[in-house]
C-alpha atoms as a PDB file:
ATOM      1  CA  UNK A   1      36.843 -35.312   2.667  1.00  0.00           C
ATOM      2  CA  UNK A   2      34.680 -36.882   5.254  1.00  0.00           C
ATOM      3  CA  UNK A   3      35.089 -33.951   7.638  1.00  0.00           C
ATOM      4  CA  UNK A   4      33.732 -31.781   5.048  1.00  0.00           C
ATOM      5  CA  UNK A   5      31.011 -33.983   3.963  1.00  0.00           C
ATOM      6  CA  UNK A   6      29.902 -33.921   8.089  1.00  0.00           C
ATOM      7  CA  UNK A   7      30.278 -29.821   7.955  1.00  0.00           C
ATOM      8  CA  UNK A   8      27.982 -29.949   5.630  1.00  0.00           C
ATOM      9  CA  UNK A   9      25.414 -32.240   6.842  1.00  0.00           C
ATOM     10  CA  UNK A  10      25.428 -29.802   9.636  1.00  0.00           C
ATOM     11  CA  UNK A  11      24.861 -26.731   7.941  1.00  0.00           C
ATOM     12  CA  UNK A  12      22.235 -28.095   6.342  1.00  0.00           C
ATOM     13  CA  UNK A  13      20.641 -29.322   9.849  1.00  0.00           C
ATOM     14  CA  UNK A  14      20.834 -25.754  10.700  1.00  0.00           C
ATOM     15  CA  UNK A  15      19.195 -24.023   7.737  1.00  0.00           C
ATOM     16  CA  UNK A  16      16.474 -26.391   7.788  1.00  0.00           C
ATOM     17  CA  UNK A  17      16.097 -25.643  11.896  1.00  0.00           C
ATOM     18  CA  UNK A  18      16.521 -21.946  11.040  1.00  0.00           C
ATOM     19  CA  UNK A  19      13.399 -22.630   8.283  1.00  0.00           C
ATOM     20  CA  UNK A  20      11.421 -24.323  11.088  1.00  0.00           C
ATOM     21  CA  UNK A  21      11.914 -21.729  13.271  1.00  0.00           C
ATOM     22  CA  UNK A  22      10.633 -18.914  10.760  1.00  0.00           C
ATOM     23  CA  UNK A  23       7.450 -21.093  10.002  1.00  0.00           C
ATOM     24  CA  UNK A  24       6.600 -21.417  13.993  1.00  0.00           C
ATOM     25  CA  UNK A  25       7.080 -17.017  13.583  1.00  0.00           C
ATOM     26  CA  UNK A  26       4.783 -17.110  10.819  1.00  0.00           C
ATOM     27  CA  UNK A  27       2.141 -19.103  12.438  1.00  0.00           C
ATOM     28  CA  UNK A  28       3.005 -17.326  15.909  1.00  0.00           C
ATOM     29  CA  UNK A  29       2.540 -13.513  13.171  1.00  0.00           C
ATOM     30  CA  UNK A  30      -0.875 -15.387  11.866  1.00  0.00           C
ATOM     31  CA  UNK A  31      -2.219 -16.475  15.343  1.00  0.00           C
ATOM     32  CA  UNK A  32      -1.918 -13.055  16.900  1.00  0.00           C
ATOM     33  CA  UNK A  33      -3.526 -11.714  13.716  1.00  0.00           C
ATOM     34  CA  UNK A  34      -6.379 -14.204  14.257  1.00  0.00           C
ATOM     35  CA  UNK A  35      -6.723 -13.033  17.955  1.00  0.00           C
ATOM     36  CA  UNK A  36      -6.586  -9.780  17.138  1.00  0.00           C
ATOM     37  CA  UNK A  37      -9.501 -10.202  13.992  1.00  0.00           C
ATOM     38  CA  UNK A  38     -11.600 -11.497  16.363  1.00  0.00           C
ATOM     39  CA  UNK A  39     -11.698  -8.142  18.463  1.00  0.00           C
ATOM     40  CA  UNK A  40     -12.222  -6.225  15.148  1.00  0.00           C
ATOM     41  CA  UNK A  41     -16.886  -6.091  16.217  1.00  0.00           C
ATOM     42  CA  UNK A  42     -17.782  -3.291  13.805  1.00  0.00           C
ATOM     43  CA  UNK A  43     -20.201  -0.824  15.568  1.00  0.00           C
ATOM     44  CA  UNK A  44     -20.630   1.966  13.150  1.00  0.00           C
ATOM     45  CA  UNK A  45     -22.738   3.945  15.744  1.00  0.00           C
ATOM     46  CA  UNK A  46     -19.744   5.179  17.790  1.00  0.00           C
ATOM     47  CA  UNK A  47     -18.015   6.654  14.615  1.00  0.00           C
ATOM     48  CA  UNK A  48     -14.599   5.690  15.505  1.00  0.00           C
ATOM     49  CA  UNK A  49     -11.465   6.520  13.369  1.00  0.00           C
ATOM     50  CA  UNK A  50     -10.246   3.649  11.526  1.00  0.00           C
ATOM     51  CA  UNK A  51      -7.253   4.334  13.234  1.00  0.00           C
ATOM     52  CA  UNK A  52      -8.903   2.756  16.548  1.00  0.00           C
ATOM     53  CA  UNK A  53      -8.975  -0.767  14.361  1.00  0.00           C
ATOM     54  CA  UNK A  54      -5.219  -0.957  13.536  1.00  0.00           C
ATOM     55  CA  UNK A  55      -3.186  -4.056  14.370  1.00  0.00           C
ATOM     56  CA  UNK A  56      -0.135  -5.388  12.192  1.00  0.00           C
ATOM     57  CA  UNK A  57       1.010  -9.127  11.400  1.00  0.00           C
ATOM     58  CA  UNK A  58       1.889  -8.566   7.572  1.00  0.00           C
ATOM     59  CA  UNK A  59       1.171  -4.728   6.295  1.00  0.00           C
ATOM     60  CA  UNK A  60       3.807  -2.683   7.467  1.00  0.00           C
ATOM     61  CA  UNK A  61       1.939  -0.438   9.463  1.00  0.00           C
ATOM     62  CA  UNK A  62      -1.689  -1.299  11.049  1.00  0.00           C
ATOM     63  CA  UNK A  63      -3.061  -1.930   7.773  1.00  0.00           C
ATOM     64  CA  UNK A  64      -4.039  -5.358   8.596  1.00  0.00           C
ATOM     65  CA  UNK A  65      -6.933  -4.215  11.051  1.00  0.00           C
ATOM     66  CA  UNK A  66      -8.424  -1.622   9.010  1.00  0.00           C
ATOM     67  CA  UNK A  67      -8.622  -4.359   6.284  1.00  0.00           C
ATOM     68  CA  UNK A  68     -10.694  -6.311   8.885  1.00  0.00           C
ATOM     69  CA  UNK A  69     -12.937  -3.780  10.060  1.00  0.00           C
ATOM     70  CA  UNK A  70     -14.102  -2.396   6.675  1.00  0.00           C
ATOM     71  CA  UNK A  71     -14.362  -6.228   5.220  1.00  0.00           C
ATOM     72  CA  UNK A  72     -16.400  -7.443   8.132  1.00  0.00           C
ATOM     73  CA  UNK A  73     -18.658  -3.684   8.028  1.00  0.00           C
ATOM     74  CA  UNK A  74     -19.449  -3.662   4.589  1.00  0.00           C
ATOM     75  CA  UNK A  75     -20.840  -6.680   1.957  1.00  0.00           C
ATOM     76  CA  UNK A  76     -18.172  -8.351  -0.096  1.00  0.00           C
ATOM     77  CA  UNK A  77     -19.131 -10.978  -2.394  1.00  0.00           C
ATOM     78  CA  UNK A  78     -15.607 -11.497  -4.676  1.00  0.00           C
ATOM     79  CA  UNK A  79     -13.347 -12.299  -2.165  1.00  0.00           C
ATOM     80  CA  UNK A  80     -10.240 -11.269  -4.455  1.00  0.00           C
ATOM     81  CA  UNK A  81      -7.837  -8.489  -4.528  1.00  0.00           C
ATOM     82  CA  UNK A  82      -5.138  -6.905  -6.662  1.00  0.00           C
ATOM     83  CA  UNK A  83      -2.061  -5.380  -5.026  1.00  0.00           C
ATOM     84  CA  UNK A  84       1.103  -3.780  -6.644  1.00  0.00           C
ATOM     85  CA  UNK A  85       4.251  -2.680  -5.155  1.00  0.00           C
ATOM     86  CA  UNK A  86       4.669  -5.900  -3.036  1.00  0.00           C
ATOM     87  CA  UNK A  87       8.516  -6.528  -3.380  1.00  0.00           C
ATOM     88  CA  UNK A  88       8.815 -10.592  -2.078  1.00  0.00           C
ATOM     89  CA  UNK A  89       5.146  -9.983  -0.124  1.00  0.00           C
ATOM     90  CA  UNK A  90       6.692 -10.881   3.305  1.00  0.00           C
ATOM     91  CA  UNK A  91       4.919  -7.478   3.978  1.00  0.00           C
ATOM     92  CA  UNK A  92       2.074  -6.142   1.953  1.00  0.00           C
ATOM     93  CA  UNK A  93      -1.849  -5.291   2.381  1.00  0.00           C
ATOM     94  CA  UNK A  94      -3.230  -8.724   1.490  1.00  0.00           C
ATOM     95  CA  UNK A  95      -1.122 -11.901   2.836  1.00  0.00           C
ATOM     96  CA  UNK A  96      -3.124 -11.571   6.009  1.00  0.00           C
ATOM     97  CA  UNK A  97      -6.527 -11.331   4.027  1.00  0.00           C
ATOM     98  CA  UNK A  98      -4.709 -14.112   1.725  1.00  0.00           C
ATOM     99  CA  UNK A  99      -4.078 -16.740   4.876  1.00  0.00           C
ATOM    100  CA  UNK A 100      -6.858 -15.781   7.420  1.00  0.00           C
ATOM    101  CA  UNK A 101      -9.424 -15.164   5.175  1.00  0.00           C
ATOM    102  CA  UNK A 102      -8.824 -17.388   2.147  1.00  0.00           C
ATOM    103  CA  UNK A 103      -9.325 -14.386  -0.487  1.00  0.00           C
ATOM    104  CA  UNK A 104      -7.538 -14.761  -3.791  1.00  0.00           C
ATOM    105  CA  UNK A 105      -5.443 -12.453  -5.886  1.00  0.00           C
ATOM    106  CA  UNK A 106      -3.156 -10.959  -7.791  1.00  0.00           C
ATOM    107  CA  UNK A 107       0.256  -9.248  -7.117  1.00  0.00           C
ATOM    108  CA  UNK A 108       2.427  -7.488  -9.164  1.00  0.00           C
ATOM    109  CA  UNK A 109       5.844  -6.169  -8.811  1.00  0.00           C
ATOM    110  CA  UNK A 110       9.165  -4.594 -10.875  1.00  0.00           C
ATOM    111  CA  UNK A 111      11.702  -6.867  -9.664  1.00  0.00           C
ATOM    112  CA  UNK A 112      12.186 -10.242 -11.110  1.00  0.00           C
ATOM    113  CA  UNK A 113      14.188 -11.511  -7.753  1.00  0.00           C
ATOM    114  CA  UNK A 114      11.205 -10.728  -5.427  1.00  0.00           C
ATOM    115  CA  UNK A 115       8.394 -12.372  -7.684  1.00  0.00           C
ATOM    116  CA  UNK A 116      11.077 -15.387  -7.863  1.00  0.00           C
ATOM    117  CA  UNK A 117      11.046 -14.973  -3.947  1.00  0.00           C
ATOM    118  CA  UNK A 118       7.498 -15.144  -3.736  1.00  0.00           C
ATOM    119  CA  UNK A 119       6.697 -18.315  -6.240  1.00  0.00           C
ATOM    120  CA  UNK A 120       8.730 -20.039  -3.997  1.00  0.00           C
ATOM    121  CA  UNK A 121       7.273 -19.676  -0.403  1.00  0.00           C
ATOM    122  CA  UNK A 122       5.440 -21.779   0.459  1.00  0.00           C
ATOM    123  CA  UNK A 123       1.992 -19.310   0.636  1.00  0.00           C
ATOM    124  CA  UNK A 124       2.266 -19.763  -3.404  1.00  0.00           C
ATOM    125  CA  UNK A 125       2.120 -23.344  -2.813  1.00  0.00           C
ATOM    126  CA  UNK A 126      -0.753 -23.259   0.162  1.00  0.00           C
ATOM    127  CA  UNK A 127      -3.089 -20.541  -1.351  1.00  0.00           C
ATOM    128  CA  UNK A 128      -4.966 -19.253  -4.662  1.00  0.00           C
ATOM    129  CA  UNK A 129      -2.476 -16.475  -4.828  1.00  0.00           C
ATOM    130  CA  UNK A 130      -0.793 -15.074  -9.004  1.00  0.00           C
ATOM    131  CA  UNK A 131       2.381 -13.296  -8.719  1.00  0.00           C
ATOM    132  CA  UNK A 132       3.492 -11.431 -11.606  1.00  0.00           C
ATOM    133  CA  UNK A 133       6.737  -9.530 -12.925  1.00  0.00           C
ATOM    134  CA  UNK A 134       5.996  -6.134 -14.332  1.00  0.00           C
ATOM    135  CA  UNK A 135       6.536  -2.241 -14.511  1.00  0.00           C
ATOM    136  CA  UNK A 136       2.939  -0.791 -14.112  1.00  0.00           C
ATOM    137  CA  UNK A 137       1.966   2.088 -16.477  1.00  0.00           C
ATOM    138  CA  UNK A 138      -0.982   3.568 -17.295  1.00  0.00           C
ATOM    139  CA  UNK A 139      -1.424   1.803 -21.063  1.00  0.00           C
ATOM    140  CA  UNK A 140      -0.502  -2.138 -19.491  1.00  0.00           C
ATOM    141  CA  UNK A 141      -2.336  -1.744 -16.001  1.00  0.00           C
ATOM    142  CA  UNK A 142      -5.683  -2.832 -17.393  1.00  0.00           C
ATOM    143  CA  UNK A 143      -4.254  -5.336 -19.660  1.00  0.00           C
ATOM    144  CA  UNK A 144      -2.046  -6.825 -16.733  1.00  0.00           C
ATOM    145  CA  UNK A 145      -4.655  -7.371 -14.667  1.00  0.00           C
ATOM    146  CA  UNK A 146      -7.582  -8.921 -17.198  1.00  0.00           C
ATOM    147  CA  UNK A 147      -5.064 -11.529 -18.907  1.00  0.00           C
ATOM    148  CA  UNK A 148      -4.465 -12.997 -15.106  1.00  0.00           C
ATOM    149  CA  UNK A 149      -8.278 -13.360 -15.162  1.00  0.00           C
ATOM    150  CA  UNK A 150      -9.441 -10.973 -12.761  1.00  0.00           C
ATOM    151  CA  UNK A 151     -12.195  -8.687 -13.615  1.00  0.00           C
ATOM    152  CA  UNK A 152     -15.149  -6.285 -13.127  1.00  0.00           C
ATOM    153  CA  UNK A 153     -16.396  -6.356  -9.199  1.00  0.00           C
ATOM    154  CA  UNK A 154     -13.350  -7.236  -6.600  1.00  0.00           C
ATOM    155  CA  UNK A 155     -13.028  -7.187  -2.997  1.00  0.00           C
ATOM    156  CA  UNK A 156      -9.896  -5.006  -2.728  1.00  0.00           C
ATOM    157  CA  UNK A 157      -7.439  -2.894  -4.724  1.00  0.00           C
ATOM    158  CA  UNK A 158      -3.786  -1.809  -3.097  1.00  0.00           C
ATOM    159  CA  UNK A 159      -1.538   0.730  -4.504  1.00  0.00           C
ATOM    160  CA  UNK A 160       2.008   1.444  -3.095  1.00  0.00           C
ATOM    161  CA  UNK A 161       4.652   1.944  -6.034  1.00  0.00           C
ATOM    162  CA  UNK A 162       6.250   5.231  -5.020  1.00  0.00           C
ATOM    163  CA  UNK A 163       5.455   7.612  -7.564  1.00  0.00           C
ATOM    164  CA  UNK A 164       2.392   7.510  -9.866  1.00  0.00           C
ATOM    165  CA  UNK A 165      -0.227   5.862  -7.848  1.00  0.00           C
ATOM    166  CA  UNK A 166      -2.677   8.809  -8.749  1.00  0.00           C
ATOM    167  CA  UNK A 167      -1.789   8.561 -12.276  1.00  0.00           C
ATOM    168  CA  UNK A 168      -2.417   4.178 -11.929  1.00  0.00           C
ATOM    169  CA  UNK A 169      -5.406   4.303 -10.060  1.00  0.00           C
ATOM    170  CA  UNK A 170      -7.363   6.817 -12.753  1.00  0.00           C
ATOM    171  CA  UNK A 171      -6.245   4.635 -15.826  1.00  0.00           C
ATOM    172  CA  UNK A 172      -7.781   1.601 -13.861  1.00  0.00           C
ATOM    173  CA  UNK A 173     -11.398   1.078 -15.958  1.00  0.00           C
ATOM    174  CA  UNK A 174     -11.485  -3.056 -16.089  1.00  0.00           C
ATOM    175  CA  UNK A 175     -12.050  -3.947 -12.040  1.00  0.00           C
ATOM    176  CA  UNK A 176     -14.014  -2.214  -9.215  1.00  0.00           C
ATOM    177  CA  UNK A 177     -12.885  -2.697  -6.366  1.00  0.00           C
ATOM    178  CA  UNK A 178     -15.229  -2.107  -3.453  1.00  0.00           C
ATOM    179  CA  UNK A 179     -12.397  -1.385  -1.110  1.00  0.00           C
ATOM    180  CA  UNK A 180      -9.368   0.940  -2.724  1.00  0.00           C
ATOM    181  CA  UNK A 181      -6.340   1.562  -0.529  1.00  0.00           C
ATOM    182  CA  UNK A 182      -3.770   3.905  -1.749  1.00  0.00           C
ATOM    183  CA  UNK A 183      -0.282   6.037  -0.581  1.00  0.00           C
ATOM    184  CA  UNK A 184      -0.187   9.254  -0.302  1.00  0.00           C
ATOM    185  CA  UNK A 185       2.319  11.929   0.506  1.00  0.00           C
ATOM    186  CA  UNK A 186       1.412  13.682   3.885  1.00  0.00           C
ATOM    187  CA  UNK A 187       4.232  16.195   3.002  1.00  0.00           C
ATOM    188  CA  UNK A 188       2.400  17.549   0.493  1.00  0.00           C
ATOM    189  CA  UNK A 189      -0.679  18.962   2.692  1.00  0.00           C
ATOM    190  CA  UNK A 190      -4.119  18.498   2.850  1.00  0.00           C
ATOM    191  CA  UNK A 191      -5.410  21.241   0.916  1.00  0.00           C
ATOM    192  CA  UNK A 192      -3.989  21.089  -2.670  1.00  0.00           C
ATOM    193  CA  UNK A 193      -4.464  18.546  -5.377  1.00  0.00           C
ATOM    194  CA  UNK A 194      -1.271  17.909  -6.314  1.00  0.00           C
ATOM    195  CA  UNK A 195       0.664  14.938  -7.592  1.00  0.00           C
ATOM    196  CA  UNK A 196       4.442  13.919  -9.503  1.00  0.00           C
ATOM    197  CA  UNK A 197       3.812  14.389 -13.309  1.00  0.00           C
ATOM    198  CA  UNK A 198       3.160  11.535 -15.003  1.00  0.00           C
ATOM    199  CA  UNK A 199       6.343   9.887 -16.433  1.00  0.00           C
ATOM    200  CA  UNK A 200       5.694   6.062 -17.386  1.00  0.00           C
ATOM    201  CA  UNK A 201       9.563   5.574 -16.476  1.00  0.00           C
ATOM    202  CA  UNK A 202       9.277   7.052 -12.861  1.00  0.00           C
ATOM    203  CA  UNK A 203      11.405   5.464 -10.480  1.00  0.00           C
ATOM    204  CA  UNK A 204      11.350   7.015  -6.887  1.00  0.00           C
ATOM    205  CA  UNK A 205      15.230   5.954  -6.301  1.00  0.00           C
ATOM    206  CA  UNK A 206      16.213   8.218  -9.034  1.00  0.00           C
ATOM    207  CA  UNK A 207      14.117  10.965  -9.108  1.00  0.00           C
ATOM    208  CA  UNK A 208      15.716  12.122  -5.822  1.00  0.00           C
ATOM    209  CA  UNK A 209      18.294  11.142  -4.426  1.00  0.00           C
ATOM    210  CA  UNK A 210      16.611  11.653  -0.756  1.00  0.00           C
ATOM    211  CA  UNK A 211      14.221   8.998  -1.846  1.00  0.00           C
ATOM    212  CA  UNK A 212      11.427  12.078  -0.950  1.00  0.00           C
ATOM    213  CA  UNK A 213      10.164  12.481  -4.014  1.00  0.00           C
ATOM    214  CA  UNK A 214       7.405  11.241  -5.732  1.00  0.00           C
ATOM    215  CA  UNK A 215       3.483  10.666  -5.012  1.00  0.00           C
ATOM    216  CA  UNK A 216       0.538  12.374  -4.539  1.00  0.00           C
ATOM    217  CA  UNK A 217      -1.081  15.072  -2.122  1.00  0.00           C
ATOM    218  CA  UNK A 218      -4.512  13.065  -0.218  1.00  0.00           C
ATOM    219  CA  UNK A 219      -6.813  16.387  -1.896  1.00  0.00           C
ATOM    220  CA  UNK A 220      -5.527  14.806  -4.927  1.00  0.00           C
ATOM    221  CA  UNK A 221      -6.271  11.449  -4.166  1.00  0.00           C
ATOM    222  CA  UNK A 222      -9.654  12.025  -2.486  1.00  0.00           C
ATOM    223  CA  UNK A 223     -10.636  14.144  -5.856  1.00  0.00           C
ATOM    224  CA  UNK A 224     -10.282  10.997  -7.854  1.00  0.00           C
ATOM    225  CA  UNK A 225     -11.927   8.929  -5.178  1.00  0.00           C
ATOM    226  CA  UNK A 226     -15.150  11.212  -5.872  1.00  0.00           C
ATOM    227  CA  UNK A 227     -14.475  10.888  -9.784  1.00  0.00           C
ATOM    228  CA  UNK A 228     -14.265   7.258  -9.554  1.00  0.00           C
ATOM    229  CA  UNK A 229     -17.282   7.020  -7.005  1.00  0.00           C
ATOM    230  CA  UNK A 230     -15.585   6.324  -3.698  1.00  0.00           C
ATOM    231  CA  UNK A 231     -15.530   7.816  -0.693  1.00  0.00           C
ATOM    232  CA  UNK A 232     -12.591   8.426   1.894  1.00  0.00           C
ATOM    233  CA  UNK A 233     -13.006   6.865   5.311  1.00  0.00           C
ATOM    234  CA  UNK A 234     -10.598   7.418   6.650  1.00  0.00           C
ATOM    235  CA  UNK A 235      -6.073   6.743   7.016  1.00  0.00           C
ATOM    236  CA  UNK A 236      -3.868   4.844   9.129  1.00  0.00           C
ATOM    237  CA  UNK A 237      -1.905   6.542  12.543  1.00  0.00           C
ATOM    238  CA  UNK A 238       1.438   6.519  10.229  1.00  0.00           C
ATOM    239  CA  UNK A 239       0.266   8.844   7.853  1.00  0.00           C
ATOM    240  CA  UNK A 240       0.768   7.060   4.799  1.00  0.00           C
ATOM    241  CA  UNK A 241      -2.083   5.023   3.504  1.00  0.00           C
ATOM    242  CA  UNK A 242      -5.565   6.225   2.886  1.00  0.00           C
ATOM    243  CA  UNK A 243      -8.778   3.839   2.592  1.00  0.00           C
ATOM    244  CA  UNK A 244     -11.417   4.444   0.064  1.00  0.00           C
ATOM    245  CA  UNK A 245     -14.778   2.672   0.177  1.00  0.00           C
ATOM    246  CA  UNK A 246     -17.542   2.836  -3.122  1.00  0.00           C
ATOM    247  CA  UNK A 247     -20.275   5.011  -2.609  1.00  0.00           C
ATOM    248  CA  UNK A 248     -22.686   1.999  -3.330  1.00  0.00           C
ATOM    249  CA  UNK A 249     -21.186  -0.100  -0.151  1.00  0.00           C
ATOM    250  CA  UNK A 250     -20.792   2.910   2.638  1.00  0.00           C
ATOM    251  CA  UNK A 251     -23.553   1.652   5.087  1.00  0.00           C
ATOM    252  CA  UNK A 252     -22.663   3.402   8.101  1.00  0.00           C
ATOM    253  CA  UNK A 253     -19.099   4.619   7.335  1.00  0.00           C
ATOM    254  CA  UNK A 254     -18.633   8.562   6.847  1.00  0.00           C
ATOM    255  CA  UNK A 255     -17.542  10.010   4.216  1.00  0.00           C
ATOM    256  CA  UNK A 256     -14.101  12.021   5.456  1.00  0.00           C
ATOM    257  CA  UNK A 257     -12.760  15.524   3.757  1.00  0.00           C
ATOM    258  CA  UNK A 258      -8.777  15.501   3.340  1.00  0.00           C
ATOM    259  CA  UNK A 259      -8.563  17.689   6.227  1.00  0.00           C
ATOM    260  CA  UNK A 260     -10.171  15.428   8.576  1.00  0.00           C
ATOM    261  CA  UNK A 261      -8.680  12.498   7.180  1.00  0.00           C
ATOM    262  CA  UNK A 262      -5.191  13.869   6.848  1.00  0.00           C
ATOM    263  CA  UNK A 263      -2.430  12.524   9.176  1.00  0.00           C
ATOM    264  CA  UNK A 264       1.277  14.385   9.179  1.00  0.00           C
ATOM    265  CA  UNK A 265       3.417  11.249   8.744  1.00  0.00           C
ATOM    266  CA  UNK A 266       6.425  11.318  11.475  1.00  0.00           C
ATOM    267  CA  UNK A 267       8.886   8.926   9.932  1.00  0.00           C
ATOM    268  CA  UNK A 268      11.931  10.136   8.868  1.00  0.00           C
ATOM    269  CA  UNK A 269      12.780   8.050   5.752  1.00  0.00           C
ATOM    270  CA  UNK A 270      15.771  10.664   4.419  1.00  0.00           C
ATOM    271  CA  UNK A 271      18.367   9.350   2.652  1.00  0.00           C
ATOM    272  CA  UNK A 272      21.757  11.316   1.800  1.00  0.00           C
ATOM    273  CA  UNK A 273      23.358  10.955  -2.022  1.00  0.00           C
ATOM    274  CA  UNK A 274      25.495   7.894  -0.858  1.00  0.00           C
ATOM    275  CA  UNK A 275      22.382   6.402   0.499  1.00  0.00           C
ATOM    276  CA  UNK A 276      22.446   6.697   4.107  1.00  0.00           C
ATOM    277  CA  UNK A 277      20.323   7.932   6.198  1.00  0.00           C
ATOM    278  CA  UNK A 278      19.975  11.403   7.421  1.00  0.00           C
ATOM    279  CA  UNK A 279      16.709  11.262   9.931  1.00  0.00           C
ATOM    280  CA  UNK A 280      15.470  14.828   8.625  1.00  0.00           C
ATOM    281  CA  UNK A 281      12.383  16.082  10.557  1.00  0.00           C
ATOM    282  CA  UNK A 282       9.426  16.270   8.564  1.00  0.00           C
ATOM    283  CA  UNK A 283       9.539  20.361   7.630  1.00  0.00           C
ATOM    284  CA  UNK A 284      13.229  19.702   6.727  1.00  0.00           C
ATOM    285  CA  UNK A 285      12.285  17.048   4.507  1.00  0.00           C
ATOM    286  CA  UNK A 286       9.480  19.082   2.547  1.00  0.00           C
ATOM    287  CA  UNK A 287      12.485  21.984   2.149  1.00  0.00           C
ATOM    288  CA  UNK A 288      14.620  19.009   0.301  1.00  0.00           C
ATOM    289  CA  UNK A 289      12.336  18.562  -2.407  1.00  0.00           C
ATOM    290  CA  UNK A 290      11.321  22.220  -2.619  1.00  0.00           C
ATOM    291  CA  UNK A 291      12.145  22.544  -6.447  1.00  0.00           C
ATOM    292  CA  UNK A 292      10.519  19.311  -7.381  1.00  0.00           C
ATOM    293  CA  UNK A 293       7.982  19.388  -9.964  1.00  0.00           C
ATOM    294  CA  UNK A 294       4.212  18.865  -9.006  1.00  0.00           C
ATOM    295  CA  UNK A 295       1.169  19.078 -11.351  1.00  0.00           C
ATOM    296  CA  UNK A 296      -1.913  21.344 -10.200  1.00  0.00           C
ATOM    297  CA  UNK A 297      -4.698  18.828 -10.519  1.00  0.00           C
ATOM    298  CA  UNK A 298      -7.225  21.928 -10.167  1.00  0.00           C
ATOM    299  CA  UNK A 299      -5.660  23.933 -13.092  1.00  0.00           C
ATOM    300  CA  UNK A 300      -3.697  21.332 -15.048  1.00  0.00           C
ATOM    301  CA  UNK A 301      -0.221  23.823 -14.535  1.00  0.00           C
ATOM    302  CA  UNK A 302       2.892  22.695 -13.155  1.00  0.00           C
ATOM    303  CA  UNK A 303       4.033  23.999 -10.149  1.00  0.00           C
ATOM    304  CA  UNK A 304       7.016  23.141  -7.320  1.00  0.00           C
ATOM    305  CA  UNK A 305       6.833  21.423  -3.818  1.00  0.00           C
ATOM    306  CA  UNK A 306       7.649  24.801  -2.404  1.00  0.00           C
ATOM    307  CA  UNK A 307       4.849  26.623  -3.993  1.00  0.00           C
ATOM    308  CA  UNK A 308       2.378  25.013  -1.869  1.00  0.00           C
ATOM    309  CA  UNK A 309       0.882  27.284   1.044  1.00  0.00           C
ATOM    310  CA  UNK A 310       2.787  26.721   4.620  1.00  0.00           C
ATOM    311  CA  UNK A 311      -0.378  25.609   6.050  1.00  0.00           C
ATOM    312  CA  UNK A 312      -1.220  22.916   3.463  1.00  0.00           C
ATOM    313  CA  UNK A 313       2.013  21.402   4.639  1.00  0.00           C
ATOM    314  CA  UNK A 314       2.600  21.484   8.347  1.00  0.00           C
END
C-alpha cells in the first residue's frame, strides 16, 4: 500500500508542476500581449486597415489588437463588455481586455461543462468577471443580460455563436455598446444581405453536417450596423470577424462599405458526416451548402446559398 500511496504523491507533484508551468504560459501569453499593446499608437491620419493592428494572446485570431487600437482611438467611459459564444474562455474577445485592462463583464455560453471550467480558473477568482449558462435567443437575450446587472452604455459587445448572430444582435435594445464585434460568413459574399432563418433552436453542429452552415453575409450585418447606428471599420486578416464602432464615437475612423471591408476567409474548417475533416477549398465549401436556406434581408423571401451571384461569393 505504501508504494501506491508514494505513486500518488508523485502524480500529484506532477499535476501541480504541470499547473505551474501553464500559469508561467499564461503570464509569458499576457506579457507579450502587454508588449505588443504598447506598440498599438493610434494615428488615424494614415488610415490604416485595422488589419495592420492585429496581434493574438487570447482571441483566436488577431482580435486582441484591434480591441486595443479602437479602445485606445476612441472615448470609453464603462469599461465593461458582454461576450457570448465563449466555450471555457481560454480563447475569446475579452480575457485580454479582462487581465490587461481591468474591464469587467459578462459571458455567456450553452454548455454547462465550460461555464463550470471557467468559475474555476483562477481569472474568476482574480477579476470582476460573471459567467453564465444559457442558450441565447432573441426573447431571453435582453433579459440575460439586465438581471446580471449590466445595462444601457458599455464598452464592448462580442458575438460568435454560429448561427443567428444577425438575428441576436437586432433583438439587443437594453445595452449600447460603443464597440460591437460580430462573425460573419465570408462565403456568403459581400454584396447580398443574407442570413440563416431565424430558428431559436439553431445549432450549427446539426444543421449541417459539414459544420458550414449557418451565419450571416457582412451586407447583412453592416445593414443592421446602420439600423442600429454603427458604422463598419473595418475586419480581421482571417476573414471572420467584423468591428463595428457607434456613429456618435467615430472620431477619425472611416466608415467601410462591405466591399471594402470584406475579407474571403481561407480556412478550411470542412468536416465529413463522421466528423473528420475534409480541408475543402473555399469555392468547394460554398457548393456544400448550396441548397441551404438563406433569408433575403432586402425582400424578406427565402432563398438558397446557391442562388447568390458568383461574384458576391468568390
Amino acid at each position: 500500500m505504501s508504494w501506491l500511496i508514494t505513486k500518488f504523491r508523485r502524480l500529484k507533484q506532477k499535476i501541480s508542476q504541470i499547473d505551474e508551468l501553464v500559469r508561467k504560459v499564461d503570464d509569458l501569453q499576457k506579457a507579450v500581449g502587454r508588449v505588443e499593446a504598447r506598440q498599438i499608437l493610434p494615428d488615424l491620419t494614415d488610415r490604416r486597415s485595422l488589419r495592420d493592428y492585429e496581434f493574438k494572446v487570447y482571441s483566436q485570431w488577431g482580435e486582441d489588437g484591434i480591441i486595443q487600437f479602437l479602445i485606445h482611438s476612441i472615448e470609453i467611459e464603462r469599461k465593461i463588455f458582454v461576450e457570448f459564444g465563449v466555450q471555457d474562455y481560454k480563447e475569446s474577445n475579452t480575457r485580454f481586455l479582462l487581465q490587461h485592462d481591468h474591464w469587467s463583464g459578462l459571458v455567456i455560453d450553452s454548455s454547462e461543462e465550460d461555464i463550470r471550467k471557467i468559475k474555476q480558473d483562477p481569472i474568476y477568482f482574480w477579476n470582476n468577471l460573471l459567467a453564465a449558462r444559457a442558450f441565447i435567443d432573441r426573447e431571453n437575450i435582453n433579459s440575460l443580460v439586465v438581471e446580471h446587472g449590466i445595462n444601457g452604455d458599455i464598452g464592448l459587445l462580442s458575438i460568435d455563436i454560429d448561427g443567428n448572430d444577425y438575428w441576436i444582435w437586432e433583438a439587443i435594445t437594453r445595452i449600447s455598446p460603443r464597440i460591437v464585434i460580430c462573425e460573419y460568413d465570408s462565403r456568403l459574399g459581400h454584396e447580398r444581405a443574407v442570413t440563416t432563418p431565424y430558428d431559436k433552436t439553431f445549432d450549427r453542429r446539426s444543421a449541417h453536417y459539414s459544420f458550414l452552415y449557418g451565419g450571416a453575409s457582412i451586407a447583412a450585418l453592416h445593414r443592421l450596423g446602420r439600423k442600429k447606428g454603427y458604422s463598419l471599420v473595418g475586419s480581421n486578416s482571417a476573414g471572420v470577424n467584423l468591428f463595428f464602432v457607434r456613429d456618435d464615437l467615430l472620431s477619425g475612423l472611416k466608415p467601410l462599405t462591405p466591399r471594402e471591408a470584406y475579407v474571403k476567409a481561407q480556412f478550411r474548417n470542412s468536416l465529413d458526416k463522421n466528423g473528420n475533416p475534409t480541408y475543402l477549398s473555399f469555392e468547394d465549401s460554398v457548393n456544400l451548402v448550396a441548397d441551404m436556406p438563406l433569408y433575403d434581408l432586402e425582400n424578406g423571401t427565402t432563398i438558397k446559398v446557391r442562388d447568390l451571384t458568383k461574384n458576391s461569393v468568390h
